[in-house]
PDB file of N, CA and C in Angstrom:
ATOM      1  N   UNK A   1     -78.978  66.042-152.219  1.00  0.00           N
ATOM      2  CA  UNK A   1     -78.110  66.961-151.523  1.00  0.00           C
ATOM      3  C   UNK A   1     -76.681  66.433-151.679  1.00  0.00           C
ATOM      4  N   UNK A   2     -75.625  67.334-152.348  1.00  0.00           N
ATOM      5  CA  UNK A   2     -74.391  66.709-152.245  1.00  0.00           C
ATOM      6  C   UNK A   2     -73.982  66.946-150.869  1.00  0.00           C
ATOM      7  N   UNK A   3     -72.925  66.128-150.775  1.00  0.00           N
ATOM      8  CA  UNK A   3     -71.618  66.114-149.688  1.00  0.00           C
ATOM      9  C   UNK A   3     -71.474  66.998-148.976  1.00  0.00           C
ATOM     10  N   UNK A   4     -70.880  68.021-149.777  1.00  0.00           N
ATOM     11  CA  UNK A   4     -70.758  69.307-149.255  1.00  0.00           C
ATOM     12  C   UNK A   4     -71.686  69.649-148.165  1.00  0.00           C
ATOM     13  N   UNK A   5     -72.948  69.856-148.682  1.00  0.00           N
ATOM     14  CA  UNK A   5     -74.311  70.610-148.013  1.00  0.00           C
ATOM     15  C   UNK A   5     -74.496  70.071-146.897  1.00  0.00           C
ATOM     16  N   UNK A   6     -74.733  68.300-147.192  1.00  0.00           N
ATOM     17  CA  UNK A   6     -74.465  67.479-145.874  1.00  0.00           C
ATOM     18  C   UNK A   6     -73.682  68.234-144.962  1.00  0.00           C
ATOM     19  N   UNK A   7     -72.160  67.863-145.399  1.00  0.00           N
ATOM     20  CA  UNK A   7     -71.035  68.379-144.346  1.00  0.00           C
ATOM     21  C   UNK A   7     -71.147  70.083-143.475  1.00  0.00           C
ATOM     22  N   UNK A   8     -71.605  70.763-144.268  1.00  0.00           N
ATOM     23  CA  UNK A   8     -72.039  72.222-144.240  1.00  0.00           C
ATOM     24  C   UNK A   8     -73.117  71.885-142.840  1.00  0.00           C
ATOM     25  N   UNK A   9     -74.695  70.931-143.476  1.00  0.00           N
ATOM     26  CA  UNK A   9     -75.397  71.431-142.174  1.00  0.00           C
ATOM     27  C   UNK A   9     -75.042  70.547-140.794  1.00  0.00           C
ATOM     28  N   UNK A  10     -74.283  69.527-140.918  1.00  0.00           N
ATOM     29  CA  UNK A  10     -73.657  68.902-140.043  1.00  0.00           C
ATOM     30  C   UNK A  10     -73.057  69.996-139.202  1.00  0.00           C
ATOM     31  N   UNK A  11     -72.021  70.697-139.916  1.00  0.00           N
ATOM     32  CA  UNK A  11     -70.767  71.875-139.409  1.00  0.00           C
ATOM     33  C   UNK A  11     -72.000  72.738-138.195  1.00  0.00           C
ATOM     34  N   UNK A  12     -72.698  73.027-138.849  1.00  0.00           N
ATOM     35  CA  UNK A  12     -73.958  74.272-138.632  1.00  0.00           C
ATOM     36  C   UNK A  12     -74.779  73.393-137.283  1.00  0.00           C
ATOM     37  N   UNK A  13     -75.440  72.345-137.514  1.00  0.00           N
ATOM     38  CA  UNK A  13     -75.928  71.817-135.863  1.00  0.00           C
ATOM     39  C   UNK A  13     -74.884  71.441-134.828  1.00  0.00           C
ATOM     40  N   UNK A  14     -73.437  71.171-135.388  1.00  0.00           N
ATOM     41  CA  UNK A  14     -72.573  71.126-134.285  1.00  0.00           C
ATOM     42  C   UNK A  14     -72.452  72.164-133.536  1.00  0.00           C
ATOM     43  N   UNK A  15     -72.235  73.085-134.522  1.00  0.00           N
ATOM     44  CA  UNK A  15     -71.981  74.438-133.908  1.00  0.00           C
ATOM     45  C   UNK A  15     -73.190  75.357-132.551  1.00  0.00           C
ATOM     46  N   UNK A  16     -74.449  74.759-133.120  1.00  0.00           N
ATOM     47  CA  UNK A  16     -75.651  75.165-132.783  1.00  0.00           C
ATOM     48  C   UNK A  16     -75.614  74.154-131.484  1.00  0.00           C
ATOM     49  N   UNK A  17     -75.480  72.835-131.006  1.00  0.00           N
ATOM     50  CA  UNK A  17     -75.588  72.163-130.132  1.00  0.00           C
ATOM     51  C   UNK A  17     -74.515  72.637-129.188  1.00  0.00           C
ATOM     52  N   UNK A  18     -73.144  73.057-129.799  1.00  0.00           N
ATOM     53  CA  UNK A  18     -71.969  73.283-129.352  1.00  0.00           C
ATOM     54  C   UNK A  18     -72.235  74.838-128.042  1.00  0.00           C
ATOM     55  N   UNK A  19     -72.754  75.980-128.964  1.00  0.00           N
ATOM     56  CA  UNK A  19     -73.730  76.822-128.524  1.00  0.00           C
ATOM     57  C   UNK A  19     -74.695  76.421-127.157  1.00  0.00           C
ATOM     58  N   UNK A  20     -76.000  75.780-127.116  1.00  0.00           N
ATOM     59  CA  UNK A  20     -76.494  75.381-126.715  1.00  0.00           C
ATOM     60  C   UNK A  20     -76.337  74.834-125.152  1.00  0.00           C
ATOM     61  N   UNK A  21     -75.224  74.044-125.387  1.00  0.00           N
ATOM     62  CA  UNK A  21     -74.093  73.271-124.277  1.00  0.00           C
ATOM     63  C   UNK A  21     -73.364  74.497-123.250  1.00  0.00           C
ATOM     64  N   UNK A  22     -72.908  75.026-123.989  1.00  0.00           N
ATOM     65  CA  UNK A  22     -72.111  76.655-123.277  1.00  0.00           C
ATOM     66  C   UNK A  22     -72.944  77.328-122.844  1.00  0.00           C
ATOM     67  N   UNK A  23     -74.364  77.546-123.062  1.00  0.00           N
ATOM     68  CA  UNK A  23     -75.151  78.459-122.755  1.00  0.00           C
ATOM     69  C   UNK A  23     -75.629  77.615-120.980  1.00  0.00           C
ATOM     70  N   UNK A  24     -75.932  76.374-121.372  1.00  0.00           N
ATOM     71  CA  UNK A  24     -76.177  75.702-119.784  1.00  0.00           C
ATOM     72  C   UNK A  24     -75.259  75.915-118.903  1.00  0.00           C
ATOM     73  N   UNK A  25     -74.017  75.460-119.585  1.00  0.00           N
ATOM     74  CA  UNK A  25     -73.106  75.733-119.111  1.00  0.00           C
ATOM     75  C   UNK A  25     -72.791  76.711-117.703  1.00  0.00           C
ATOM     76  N   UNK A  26     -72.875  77.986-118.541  1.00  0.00           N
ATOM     77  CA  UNK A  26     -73.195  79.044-118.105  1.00  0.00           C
ATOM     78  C   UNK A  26     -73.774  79.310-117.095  1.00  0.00           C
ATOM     79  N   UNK A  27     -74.958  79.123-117.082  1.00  0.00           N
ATOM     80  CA  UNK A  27     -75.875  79.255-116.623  1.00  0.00           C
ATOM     81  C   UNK A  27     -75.986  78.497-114.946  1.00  0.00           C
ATOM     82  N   UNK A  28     -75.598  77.091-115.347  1.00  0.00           N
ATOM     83  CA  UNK A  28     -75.382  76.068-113.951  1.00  0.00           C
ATOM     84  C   UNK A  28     -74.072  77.181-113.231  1.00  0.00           C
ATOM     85  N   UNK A  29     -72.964  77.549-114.206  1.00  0.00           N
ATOM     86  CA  UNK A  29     -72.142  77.929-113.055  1.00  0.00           C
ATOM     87  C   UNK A  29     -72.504  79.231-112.661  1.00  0.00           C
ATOM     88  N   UNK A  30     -73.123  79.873-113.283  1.00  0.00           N
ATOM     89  CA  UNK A  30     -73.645  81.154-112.281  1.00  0.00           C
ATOM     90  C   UNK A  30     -74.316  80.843-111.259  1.00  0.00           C
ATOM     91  N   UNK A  31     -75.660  79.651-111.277  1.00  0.00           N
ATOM     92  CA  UNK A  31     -76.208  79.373-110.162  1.00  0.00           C
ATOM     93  C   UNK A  31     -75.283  78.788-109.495  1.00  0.00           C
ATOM     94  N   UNK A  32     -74.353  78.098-109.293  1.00  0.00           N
ATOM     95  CA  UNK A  32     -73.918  77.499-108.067  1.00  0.00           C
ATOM     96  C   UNK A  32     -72.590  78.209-107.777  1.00  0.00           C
ATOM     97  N   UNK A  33     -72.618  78.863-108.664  1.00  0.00           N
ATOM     98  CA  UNK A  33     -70.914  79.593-107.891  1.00  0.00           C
ATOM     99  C   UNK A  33     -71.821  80.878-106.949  1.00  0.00           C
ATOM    100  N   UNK A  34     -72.824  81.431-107.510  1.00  0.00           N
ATOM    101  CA  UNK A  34     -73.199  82.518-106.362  1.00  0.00           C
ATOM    102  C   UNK A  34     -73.760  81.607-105.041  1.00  0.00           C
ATOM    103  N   UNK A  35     -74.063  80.578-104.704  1.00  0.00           N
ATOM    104  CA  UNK A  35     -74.472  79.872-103.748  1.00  0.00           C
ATOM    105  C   UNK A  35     -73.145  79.841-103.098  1.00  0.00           C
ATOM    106  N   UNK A  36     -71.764  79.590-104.160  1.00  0.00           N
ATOM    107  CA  UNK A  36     -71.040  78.998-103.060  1.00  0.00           C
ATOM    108  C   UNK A  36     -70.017  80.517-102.858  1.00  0.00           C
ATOM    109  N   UNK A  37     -70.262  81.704-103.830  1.00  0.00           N
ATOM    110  CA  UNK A  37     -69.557  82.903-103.276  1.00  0.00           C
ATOM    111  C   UNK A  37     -70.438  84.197-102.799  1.00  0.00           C
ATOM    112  N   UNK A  38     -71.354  83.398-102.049  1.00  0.00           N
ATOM    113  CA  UNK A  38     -72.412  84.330-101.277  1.00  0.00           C
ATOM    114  C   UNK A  38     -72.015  85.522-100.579  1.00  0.00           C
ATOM    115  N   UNK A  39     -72.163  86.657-100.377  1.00  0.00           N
ATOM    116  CA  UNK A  39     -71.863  87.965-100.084  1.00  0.00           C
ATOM    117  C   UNK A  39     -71.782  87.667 -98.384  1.00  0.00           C
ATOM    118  N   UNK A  40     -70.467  88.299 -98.045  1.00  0.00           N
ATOM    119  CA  UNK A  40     -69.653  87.403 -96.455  1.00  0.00           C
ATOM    120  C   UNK A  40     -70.942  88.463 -96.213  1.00  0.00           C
ATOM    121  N   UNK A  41     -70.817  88.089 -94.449  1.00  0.00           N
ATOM    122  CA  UNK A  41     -71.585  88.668 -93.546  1.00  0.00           C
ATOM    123  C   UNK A  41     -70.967  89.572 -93.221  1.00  0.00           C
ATOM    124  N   UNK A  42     -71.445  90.872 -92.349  1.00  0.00           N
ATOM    125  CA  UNK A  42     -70.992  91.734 -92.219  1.00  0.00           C
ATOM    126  C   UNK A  42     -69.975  91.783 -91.043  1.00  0.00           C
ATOM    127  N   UNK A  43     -69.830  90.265 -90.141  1.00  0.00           N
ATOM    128  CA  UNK A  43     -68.818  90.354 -89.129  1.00  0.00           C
ATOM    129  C   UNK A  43     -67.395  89.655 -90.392  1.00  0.00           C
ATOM    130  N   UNK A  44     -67.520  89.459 -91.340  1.00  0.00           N
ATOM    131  CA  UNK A  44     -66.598  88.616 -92.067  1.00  0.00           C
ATOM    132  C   UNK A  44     -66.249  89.893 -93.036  1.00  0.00           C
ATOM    133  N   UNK A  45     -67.149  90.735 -93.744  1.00  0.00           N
ATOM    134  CA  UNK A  45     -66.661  91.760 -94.810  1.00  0.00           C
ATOM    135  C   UNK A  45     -65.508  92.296 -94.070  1.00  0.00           C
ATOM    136  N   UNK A  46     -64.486  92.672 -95.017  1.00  0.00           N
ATOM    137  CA  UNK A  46     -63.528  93.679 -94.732  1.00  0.00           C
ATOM    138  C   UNK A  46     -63.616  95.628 -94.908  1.00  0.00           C
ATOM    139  N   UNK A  47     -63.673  95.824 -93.817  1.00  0.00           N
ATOM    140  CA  UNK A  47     -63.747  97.062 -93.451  1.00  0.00           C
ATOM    141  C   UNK A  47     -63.191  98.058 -94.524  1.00  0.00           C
ATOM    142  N   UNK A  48     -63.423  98.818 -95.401  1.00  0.00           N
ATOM    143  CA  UNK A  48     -62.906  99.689 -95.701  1.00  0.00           C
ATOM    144  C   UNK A  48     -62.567 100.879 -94.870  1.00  0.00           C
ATOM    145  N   UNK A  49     -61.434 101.463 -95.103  1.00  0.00           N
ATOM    146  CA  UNK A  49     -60.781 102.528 -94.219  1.00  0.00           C
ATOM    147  C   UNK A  49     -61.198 103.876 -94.885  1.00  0.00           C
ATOM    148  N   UNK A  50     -62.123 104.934 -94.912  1.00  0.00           N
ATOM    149  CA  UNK A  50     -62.211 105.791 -95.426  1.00  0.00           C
ATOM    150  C   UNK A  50     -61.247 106.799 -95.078  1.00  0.00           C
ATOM    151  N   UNK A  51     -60.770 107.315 -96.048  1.00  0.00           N
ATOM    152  CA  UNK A  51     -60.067 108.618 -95.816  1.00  0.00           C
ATOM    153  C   UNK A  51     -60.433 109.845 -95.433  1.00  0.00           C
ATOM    154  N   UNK A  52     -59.122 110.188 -94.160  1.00  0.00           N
ATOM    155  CA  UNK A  52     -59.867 111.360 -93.689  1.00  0.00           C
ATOM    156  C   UNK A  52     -59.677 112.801 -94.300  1.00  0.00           C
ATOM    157  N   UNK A  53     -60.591 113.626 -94.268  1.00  0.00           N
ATOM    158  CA  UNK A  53     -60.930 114.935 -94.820  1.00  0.00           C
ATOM    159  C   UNK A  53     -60.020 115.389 -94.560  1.00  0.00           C
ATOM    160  N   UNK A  54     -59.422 116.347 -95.525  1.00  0.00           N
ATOM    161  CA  UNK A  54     -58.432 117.501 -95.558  1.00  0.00           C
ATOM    162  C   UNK A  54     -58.756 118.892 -95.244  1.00  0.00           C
ATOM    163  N   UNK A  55     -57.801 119.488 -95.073  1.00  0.00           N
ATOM    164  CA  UNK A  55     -58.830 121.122 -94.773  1.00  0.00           C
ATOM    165  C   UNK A  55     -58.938 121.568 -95.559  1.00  0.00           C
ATOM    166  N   UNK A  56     -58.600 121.142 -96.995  1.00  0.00           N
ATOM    167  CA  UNK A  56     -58.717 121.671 -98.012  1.00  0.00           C
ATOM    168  C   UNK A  56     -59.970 121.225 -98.700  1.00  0.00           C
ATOM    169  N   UNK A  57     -60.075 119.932 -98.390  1.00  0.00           N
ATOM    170  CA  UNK A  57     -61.335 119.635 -98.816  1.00  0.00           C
ATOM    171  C   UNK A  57     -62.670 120.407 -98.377  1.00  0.00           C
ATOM    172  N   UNK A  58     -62.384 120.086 -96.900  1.00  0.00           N
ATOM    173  CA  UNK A  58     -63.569 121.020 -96.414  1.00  0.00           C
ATOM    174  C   UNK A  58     -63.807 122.486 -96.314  1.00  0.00           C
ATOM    175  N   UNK A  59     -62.700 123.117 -97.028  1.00  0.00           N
ATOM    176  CA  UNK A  59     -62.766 124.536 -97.194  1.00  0.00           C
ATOM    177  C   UNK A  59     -63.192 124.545 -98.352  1.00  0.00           C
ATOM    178  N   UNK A  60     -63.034 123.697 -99.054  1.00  0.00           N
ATOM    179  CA  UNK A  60     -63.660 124.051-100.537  1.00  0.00           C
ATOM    180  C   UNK A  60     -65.558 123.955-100.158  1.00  0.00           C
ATOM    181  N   UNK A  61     -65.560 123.018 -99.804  1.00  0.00           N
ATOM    182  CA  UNK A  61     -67.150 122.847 -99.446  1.00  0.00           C
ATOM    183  C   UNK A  61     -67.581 123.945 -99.128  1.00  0.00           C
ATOM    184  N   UNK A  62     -66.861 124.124 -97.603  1.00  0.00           N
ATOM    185  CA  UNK A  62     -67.589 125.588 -97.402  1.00  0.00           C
ATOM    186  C   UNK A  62     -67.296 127.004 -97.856  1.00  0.00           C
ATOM    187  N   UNK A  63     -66.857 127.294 -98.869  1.00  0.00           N
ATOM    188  CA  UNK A  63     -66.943 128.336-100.014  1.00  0.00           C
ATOM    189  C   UNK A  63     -67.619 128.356-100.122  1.00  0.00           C
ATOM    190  N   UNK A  64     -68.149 126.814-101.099  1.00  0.00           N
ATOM    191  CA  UNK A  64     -69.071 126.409-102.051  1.00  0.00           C
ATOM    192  C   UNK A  64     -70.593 127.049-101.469  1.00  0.00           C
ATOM    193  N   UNK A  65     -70.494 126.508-100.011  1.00  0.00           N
ATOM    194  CA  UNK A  65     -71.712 126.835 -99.324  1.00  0.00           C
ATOM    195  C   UNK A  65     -71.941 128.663 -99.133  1.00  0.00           C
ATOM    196  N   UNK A  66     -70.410 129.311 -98.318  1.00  0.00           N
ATOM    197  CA  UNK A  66     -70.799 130.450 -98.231  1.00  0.00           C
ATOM    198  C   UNK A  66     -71.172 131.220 -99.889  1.00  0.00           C
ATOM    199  N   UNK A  67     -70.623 131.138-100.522  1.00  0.00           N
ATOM    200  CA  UNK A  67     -70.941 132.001-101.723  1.00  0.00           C
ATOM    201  C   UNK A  67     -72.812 131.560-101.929  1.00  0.00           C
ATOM    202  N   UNK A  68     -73.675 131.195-101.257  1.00  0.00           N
ATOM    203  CA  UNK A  68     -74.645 131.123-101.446  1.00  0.00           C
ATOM    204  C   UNK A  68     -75.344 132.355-101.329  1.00  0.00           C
ATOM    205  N   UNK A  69     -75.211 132.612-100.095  1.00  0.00           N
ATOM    206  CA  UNK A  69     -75.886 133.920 -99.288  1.00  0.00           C
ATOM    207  C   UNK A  69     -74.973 134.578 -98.167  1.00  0.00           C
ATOM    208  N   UNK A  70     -74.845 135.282 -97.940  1.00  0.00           N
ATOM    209  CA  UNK A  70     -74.189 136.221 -97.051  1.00  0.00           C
ATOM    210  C   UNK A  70     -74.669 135.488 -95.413  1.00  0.00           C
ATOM    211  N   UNK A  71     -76.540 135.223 -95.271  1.00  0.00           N
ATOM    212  CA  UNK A  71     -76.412 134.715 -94.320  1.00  0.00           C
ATOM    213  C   UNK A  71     -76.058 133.120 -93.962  1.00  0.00           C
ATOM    214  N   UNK A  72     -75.220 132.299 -95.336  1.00  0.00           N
ATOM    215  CA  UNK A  72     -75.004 131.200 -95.070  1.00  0.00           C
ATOM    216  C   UNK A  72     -73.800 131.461 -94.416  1.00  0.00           C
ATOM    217  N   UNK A  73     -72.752 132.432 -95.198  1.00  0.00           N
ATOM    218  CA  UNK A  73     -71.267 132.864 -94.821  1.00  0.00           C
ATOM    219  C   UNK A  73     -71.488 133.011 -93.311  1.00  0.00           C
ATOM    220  N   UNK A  74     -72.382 133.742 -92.820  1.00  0.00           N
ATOM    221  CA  UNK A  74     -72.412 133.899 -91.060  1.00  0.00           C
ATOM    222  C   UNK A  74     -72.343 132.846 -90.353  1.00  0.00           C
ATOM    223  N   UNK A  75     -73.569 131.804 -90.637  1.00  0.00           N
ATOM    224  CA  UNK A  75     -73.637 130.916 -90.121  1.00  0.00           C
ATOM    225  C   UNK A  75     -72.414 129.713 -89.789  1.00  0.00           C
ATOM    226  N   UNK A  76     -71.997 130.029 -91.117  1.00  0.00           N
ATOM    227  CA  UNK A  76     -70.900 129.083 -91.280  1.00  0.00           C
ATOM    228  C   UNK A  76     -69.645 129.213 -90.442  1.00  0.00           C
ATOM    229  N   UNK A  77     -69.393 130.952 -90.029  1.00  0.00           N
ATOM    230  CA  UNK A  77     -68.211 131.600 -89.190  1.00  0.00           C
ATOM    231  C   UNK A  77     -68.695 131.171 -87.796  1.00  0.00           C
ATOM    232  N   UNK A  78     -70.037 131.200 -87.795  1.00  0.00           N
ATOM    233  CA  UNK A  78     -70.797 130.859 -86.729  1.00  0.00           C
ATOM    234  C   UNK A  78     -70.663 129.251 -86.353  1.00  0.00           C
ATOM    235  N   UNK A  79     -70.499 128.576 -86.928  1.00  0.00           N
ATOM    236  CA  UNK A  79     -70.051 127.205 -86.906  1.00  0.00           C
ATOM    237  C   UNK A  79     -68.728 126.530 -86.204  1.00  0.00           C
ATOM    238  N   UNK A  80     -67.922 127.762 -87.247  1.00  0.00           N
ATOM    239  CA  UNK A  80     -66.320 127.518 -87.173  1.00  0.00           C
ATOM    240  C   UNK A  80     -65.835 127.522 -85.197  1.00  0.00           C
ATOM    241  N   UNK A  81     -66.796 128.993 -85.157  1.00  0.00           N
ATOM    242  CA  UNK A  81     -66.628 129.525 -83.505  1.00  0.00           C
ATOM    243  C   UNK A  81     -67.277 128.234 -82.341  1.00  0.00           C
ATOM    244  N   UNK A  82     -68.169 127.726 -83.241  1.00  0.00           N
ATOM    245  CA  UNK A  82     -68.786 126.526 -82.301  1.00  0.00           C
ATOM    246  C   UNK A  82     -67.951 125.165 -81.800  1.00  0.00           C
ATOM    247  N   UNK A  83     -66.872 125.269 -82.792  1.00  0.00           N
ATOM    248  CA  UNK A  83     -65.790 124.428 -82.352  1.00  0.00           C
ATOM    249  C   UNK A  83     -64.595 125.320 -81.696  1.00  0.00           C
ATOM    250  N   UNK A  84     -64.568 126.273 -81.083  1.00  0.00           N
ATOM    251  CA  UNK A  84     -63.745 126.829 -80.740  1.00  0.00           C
ATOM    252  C   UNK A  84     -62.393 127.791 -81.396  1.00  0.00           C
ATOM    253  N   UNK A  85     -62.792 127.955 -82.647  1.00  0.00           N
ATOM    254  CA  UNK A  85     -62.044 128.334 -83.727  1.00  0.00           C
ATOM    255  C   UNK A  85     -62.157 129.373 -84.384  1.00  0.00           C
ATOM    256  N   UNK A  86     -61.569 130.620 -84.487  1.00  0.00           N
ATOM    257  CA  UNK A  86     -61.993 131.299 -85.640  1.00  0.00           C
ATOM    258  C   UNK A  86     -61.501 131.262 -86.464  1.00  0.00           C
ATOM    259  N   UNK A  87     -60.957 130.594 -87.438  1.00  0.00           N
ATOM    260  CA  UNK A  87     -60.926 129.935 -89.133  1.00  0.00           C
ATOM    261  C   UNK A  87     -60.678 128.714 -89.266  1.00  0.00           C
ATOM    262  N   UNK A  88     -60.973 127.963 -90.308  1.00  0.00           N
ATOM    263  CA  UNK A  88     -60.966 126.731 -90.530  1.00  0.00           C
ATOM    264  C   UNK A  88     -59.363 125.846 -89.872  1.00  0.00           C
ATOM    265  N   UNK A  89     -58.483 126.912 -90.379  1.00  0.00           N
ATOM    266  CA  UNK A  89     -57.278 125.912 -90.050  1.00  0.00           C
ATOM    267  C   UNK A  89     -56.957 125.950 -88.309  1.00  0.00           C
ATOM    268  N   UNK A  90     -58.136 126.305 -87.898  1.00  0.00           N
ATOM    269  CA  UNK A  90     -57.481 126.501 -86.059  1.00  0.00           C
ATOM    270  C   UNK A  90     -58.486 125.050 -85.457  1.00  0.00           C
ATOM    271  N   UNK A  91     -59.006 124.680 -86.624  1.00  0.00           N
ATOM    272  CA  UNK A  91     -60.143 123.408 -85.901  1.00  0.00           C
ATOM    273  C   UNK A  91     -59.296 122.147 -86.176  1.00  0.00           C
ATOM    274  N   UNK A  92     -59.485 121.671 -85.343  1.00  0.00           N
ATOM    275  CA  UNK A  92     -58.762 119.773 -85.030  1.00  0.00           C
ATOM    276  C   UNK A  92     -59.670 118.742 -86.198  1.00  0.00           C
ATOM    277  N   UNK A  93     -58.752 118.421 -87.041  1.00  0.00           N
ATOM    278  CA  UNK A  93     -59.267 117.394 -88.027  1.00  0.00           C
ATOM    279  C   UNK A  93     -60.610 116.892 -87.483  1.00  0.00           C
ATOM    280  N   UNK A  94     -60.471 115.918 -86.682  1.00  0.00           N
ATOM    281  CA  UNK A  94     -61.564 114.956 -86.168  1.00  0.00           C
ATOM    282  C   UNK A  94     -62.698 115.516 -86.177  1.00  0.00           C
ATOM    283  N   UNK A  95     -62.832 117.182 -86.345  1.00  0.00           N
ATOM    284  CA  UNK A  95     -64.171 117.649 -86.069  1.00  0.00           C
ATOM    285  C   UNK A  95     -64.507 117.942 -87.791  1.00  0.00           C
ATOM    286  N   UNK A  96     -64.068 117.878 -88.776  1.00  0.00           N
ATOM    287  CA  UNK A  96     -64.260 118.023 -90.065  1.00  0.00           C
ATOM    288  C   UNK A  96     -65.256 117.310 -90.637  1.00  0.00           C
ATOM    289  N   UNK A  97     -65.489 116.245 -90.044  1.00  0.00           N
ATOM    290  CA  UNK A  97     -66.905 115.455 -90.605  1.00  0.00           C
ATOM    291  C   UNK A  97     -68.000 115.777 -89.817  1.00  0.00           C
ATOM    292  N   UNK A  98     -68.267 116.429 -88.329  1.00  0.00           N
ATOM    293  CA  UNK A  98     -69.511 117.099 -88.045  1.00  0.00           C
ATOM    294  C   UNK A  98     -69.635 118.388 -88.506  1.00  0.00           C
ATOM    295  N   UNK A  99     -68.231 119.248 -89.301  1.00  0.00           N
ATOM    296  CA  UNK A  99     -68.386 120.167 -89.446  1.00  0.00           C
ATOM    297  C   UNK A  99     -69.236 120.379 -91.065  1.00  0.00           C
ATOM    298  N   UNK A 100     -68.889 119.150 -91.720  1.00  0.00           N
ATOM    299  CA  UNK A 100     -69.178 119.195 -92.866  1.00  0.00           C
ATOM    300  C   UNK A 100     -70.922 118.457 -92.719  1.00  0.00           C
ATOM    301  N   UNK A 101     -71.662 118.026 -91.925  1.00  0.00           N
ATOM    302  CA  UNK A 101     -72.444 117.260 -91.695  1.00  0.00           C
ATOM    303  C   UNK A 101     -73.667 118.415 -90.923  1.00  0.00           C
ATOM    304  N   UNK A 102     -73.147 119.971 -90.616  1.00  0.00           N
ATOM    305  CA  UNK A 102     -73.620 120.819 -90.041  1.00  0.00           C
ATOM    306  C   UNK A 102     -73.946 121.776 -91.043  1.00  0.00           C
ATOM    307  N   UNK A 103     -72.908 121.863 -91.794  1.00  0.00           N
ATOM    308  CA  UNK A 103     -72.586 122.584 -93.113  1.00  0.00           C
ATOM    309  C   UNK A 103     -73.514 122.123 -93.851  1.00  0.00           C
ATOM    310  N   UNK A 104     -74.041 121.151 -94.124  1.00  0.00           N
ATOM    311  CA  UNK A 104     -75.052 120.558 -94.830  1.00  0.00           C
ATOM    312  C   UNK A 104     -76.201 121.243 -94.927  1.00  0.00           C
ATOM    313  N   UNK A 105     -76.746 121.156 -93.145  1.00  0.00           N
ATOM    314  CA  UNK A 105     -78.145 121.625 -92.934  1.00  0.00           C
ATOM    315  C   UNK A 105     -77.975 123.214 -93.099  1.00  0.00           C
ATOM    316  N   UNK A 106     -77.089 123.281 -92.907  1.00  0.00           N
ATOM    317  CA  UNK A 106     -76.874 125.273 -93.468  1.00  0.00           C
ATOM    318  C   UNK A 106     -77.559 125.027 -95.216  1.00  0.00           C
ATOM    319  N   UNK A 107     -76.761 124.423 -95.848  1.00  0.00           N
ATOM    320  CA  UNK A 107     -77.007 124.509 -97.047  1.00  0.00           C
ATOM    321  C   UNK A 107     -78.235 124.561 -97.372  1.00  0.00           C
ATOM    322  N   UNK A 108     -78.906 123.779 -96.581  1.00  0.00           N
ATOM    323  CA  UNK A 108     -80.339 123.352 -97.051  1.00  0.00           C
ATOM    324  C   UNK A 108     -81.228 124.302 -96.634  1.00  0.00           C
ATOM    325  N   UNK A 109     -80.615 125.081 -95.943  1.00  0.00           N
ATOM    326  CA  UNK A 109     -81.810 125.860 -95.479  1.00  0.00           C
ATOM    327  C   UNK A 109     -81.930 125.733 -93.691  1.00  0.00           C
ATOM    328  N   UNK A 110     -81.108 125.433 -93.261  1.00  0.00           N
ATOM    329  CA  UNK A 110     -81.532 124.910 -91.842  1.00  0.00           C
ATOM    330  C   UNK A 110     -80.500 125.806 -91.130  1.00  0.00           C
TER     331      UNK A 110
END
């Protein structure tokens, strides 16, 4: 075997051990970094702030819903009146997520 070939499979198991090494590597720091960046507890997670519904949002929904059936459209006016309202823009934000959460079981059949 000349020189070369030598030097060649030398190049080639360095590379392969070199490989090898990185792969443990790897491997050790995934195991111990998830030990040491363990998922906080839920008195420690930070709260996400969800954003609140628009009336636009929830008018689109309930289109979406009345164009089903004529008797979803009732129900749904029927809804609106249950908060004291007759059209969407006469109802107080805060009620937009039971309204949309009511709107649901309309959809479904309920």
């Amino acid at each position: 075997m000349g020189k070369i070939s030598e030097l060649e499979l030398a190049i080639s198991d360095l590379r392969s051990a070199a490989s090898t090494i990185n792969d443990v590597a790897n491997t050790l720091a995934e195991m111990f970094s998830s030990e040491d960046t363990a998922e906080p507890s839920a008195a420690e997670a930070p709260v996400e702030e969800k954003q609140p519904l628009t009336k636009d949002e929830v008018s689109n929904i309930l289109m979406g819903i009345s164009r089903i059936s004529r008797a979803h459209s009732q129900k749904l006016r029927d809804l609106i009146r249950k908060y004291g309202a007759h059209k969407l823009s006469e109802v107080a934000p805060e009620h937009y997520e039971a309204i949309l959460a009511e709107a649901e079981v309309i959809r479904n059949g309920g």
